[in-house]
Protein backbone atom coordinates (compact mmCIF):
# COMPACT_ATOMS: atom_id res chain seq x y z
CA UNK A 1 40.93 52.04 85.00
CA UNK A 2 44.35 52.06 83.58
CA UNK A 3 45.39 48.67 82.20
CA UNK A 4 49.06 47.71 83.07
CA UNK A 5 50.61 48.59 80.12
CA UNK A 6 49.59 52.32 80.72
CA UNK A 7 50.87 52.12 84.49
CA UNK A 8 54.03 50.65 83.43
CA UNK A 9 54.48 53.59 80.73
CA UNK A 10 53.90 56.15 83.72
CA UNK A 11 56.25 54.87 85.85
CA UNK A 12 58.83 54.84 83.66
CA UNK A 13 57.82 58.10 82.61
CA UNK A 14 58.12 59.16 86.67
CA UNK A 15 61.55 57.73 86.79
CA UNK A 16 62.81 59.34 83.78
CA UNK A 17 61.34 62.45 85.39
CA UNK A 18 63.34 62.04 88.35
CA UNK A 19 66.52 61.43 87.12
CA UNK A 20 66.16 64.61 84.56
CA UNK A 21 65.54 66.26 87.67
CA UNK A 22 68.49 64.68 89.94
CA UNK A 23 71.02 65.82 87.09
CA UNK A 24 69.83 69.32 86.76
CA UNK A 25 70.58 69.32 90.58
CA UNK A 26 74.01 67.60 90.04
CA UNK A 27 74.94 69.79 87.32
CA UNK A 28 73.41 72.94 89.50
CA UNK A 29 75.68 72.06 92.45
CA UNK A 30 78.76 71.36 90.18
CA UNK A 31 78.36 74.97 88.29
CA UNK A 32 77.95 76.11 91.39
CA UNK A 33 80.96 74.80 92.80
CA UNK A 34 83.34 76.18 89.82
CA UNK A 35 81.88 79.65 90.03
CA UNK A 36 82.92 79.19 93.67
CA UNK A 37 86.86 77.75 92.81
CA UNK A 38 87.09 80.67 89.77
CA UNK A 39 85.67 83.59 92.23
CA UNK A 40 87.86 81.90 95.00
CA UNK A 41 90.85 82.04 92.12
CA UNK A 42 90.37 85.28 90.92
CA UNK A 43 90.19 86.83 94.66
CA UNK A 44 93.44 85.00 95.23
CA UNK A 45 95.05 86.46 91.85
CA UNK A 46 93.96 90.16 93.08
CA UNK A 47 95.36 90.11 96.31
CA UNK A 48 98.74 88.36 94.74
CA UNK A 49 98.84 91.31 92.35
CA UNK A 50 98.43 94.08 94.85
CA UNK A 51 101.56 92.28 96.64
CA UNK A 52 103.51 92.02 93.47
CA UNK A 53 102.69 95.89 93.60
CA UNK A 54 104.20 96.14 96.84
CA UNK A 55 107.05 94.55 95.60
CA UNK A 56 109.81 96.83 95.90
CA UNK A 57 110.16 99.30 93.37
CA UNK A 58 109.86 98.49 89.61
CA UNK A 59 112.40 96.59 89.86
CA UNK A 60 110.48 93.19 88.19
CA UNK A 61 109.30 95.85 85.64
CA UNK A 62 111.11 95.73 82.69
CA UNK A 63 110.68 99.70 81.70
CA UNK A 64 111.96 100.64 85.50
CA UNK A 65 115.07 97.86 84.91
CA UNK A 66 115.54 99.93 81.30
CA UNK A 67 115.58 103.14 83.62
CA UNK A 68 117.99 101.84 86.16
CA UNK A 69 120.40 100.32 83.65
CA UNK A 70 120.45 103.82 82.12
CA UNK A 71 121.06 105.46 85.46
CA UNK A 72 123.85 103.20 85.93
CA UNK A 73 125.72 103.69 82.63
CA UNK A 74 125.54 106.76 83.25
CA UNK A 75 127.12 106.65 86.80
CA UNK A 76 128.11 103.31 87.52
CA UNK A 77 128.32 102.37 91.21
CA UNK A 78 131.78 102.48 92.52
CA UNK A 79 131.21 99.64 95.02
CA UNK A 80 129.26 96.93 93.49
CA UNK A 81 130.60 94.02 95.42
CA UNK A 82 131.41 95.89 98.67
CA UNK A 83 129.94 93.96 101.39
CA UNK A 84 129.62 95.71 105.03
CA UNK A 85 129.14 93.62 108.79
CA UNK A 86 127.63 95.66 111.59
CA UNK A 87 127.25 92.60 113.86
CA UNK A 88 125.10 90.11 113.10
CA UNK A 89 123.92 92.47 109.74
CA UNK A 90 125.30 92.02 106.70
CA UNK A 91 124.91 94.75 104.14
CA UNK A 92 125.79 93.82 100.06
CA UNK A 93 126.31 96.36 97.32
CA UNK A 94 123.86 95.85 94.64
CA UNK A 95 125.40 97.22 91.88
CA UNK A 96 122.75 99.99 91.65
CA UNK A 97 123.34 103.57 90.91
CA UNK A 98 122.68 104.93 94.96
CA UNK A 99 119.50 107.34 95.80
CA UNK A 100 120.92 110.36 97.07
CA UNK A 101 124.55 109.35 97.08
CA UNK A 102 123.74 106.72 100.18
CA UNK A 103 126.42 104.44 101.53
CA UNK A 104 126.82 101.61 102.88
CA UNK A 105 126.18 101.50 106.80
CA UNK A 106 129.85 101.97 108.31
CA UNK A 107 131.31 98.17 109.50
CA UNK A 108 131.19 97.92 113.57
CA UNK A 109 131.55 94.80 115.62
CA UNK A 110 128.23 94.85 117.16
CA UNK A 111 124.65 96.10 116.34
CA UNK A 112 122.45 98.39 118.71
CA UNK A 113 119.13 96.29 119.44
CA UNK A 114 117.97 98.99 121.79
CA UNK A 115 114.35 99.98 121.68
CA UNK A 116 114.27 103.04 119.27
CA UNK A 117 111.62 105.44 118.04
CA UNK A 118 110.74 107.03 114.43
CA UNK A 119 109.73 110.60 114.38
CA UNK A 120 107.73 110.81 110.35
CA UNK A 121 107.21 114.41 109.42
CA UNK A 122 104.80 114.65 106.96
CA UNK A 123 103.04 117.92 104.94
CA UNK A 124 100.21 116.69 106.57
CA UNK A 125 101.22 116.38 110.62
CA UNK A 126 103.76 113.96 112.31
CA UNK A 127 103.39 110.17 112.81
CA UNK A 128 105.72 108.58 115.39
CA UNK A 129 106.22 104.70 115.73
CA UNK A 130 107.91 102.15 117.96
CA UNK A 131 111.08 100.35 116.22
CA UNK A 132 111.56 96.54 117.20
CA UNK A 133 115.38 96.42 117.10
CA UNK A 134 115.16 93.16 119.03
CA UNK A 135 113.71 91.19 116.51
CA UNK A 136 114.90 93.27 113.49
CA UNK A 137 117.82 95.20 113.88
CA UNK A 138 119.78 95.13 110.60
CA UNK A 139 116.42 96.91 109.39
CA UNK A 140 116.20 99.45 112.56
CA UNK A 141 119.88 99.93 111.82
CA UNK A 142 119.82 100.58 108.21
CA UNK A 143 117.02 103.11 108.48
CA UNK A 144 118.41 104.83 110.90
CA UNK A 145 121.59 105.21 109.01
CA UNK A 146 119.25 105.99 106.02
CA UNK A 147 117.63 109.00 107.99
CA UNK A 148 121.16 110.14 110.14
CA UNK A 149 122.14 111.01 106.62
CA UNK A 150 118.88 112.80 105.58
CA UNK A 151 117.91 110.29 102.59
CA UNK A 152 113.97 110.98 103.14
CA UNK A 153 114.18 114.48 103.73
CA UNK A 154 111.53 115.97 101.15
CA UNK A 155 110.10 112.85 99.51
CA UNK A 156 107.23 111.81 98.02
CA UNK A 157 105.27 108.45 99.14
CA UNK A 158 105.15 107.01 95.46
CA UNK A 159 102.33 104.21 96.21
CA UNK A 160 99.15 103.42 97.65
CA UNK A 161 96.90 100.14 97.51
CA UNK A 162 93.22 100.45 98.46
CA UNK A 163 89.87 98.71 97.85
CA UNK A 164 88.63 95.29 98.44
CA UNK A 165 89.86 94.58 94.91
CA UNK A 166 93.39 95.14 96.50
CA UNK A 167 93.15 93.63 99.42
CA UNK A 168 96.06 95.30 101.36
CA UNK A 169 96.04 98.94 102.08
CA UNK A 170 99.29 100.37 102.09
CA UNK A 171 101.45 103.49 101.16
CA UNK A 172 104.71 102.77 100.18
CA UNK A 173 107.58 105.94 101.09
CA UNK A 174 110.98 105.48 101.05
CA UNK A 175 112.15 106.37 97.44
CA UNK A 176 113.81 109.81 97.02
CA UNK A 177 113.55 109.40 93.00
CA UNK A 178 109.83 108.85 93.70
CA UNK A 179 109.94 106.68 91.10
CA UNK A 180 109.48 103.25 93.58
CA UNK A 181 113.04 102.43 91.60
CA UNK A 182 114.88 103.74 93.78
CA UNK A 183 117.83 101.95 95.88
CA UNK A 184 120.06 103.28 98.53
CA UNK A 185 122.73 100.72 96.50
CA UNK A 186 122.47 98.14 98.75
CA UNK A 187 120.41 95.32 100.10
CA UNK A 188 119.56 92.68 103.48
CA UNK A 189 118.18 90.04 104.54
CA UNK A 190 114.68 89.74 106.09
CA UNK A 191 114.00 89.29 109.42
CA UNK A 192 110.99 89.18 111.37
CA UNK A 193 108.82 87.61 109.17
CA UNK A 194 107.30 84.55 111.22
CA UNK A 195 104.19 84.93 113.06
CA UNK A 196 103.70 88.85 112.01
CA UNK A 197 100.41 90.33 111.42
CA UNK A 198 100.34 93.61 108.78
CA UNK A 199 97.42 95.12 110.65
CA UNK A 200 96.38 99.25 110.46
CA UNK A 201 99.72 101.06 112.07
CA UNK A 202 102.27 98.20 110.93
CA UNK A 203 105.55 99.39 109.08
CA UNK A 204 106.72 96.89 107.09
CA UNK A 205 109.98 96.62 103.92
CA UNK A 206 109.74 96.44 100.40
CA UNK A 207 111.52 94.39 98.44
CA UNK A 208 111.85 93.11 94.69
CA UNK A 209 111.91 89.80 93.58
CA UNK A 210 115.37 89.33 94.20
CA UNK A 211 116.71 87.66 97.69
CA UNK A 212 118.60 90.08 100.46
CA UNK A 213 116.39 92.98 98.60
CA UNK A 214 115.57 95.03 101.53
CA UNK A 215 116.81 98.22 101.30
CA UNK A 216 115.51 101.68 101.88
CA UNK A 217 111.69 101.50 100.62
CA UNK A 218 109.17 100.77 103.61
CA UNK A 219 105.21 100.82 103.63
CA UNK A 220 102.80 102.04 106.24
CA UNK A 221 99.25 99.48 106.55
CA UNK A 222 96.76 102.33 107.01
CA UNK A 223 93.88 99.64 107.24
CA UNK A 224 94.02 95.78 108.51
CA UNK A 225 94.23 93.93 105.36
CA UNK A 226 91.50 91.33 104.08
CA UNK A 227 92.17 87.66 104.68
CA UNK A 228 93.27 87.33 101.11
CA UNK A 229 95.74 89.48 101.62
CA UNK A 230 96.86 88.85 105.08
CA UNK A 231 97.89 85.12 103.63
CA UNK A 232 99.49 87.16 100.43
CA UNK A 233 101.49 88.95 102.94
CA UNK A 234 102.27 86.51 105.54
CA UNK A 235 105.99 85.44 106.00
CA UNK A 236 107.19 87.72 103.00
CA UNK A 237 107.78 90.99 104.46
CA UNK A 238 109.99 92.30 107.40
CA UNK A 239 107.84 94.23 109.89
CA UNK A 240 110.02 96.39 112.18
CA UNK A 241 107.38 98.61 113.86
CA UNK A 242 104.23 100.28 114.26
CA UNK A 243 102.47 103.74 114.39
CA UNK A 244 101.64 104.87 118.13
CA UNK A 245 100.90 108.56 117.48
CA UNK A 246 99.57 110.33 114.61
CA UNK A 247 97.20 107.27 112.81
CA UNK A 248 94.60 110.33 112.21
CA UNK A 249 97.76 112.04 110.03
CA UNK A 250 97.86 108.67 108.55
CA UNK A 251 94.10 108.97 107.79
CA UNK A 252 94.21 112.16 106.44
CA UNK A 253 97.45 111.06 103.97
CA UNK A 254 95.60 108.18 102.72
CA UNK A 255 91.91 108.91 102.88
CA UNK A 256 92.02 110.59 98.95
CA UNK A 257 92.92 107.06 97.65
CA UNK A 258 94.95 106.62 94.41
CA UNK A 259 94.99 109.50 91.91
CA UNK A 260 92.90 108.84 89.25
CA UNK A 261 91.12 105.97 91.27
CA UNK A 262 91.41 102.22 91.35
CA UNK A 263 93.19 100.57 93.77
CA UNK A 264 96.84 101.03 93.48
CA UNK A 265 98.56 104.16 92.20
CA UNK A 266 100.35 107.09 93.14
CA UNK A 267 98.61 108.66 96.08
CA UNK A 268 96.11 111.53 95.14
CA UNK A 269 97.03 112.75 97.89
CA UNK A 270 100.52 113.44 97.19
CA UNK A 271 101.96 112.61 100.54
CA UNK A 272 105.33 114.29 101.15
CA UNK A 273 107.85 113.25 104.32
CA UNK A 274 109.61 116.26 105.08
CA UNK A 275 111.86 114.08 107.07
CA UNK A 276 112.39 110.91 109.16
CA UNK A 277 114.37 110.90 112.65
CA UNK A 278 115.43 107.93 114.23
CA UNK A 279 116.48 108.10 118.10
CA UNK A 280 117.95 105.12 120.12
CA UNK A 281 119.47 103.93 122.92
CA UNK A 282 118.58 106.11 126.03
């Protein structure tokens, strides 16, 4: 029979036991909980950084700023402080050499918020999508001026996002220079940016960094976005339509992924739009 002494030594021994064991399950739950917080992180910091993709051109990237400053030595912009009201719209020179000599949409005293429709032709079929001018007209306006003057006609779609690593699936047109530089030399507002979604089909602008930087770059969701980067998205981009014909031209545009693969590059691809069309009004 064990005397006292011996019982006492075991029970302490027990207890000792049991605490070892209650911080191992602690410190379990705590590691635990940072791997959670750092994966958590990290997924956040990937879908950020497939928006700051989307993020209008290279403009935040110091080589493309070295390219456009060269551009505009060499021909400076003859209406860098021009400003331009088509109703409610107001349109700013940007001091940027303009894509395909574009101008500034002519001044009028009131802006058509019509329903309108965009006719894509692409070397792969035709999409056509339904233009909100209600809720965004300075953007229905602007690419409709953009396409009236044939600034898309034979250009390349310079970007696609893919992948859950991404976390946004996009291909971003709108750049004659191809480049995702280029400006039509002027820049809005956003509108239409409050209780959007950027589902498959949804047309959305780029932008830069910069305020009022909408301006002639758009992108296409080809795929609803993870929740990531739905919440990267949300508020930050105008939406002005969406695809009702021709997703399955969209499919066939996109389905190659990014050249080279990854999850954002230039489109392998190569998606071309022969031309854009915008009708309105009757």
């Amino acid at each position: 029979m064990a005397s006292s002494k011996e019982r006492r030594q075991r029970e302490l021994a027990e207890a000792r036991a049991a605490r070892q064991t209650q911080r191992r399950r602690v410190a379990h739950r705590r590691r635990q909980q940072r791997l959670a917080i750092v994966a958590g992180f990290v997924t956040i910091v990937v879908a950020a950084s497939a928006i700051a993709a989307i993020l209008l051109t290279g403009k935040d990237d110091k080589s493309d700023v070295t390219a456009a400053n060269a551009a505009s030595t060499a021909a400076p912009s003859a209406a860098a402080a021009a400003t331009s009201k088509v109703g409610t719209c107001t349109y700013t020179a940007n001091g940027e050499t303009p894509a395909r000599g574009a101008t500034l949409p002519k001044p009028a005293a009131t802006v058509d918020t019509s329903p309108a429709t965009m006719t894509i032709t692409t070397d792969a079929g035709t999409l056509t999508a339904s233009l909100d001018a209600q809720k965004a007209p300075c953007t229905v306006h602007a690419l409709r001026t953009l396409a009236d003057a044939k600034y898309y006609d034979n250009t390349l779609c310079h970007r696609q996002t893919g992948g859950a690593e991404a976390g946004i699936s996009v291909l971003q047109c709108g750049d004659p220079t191809g480049t995702g530089s280029g400006s039509p030399g002027y820049g809005y507002a956003n509108e239409n940016t409050e209780g959007v979604t950027y589902d498959r089909g949804v047309l959305a602008m780029a932008h830069s960094s910069a305020p009022n930087s909408n301006g002639s770059q758009f992108f296409i969701n080809y795929a609803d976005p993870t929740q990531q980067g739905a919440a990267a998205l949300a508020g930050g981009y105008t939406v002005f339509g969406k695809i009702t014909t021709g997703l399955d031209v969209l499919d066939k545009l996109t389905k190659p992924g990014v050249q080279g693969g990854g999850s954002d590059g230039a489109p392998a691809s190569k998606a071309k739009i022969l031309s854009i069309a915008i009708s309105q009004g009757g």
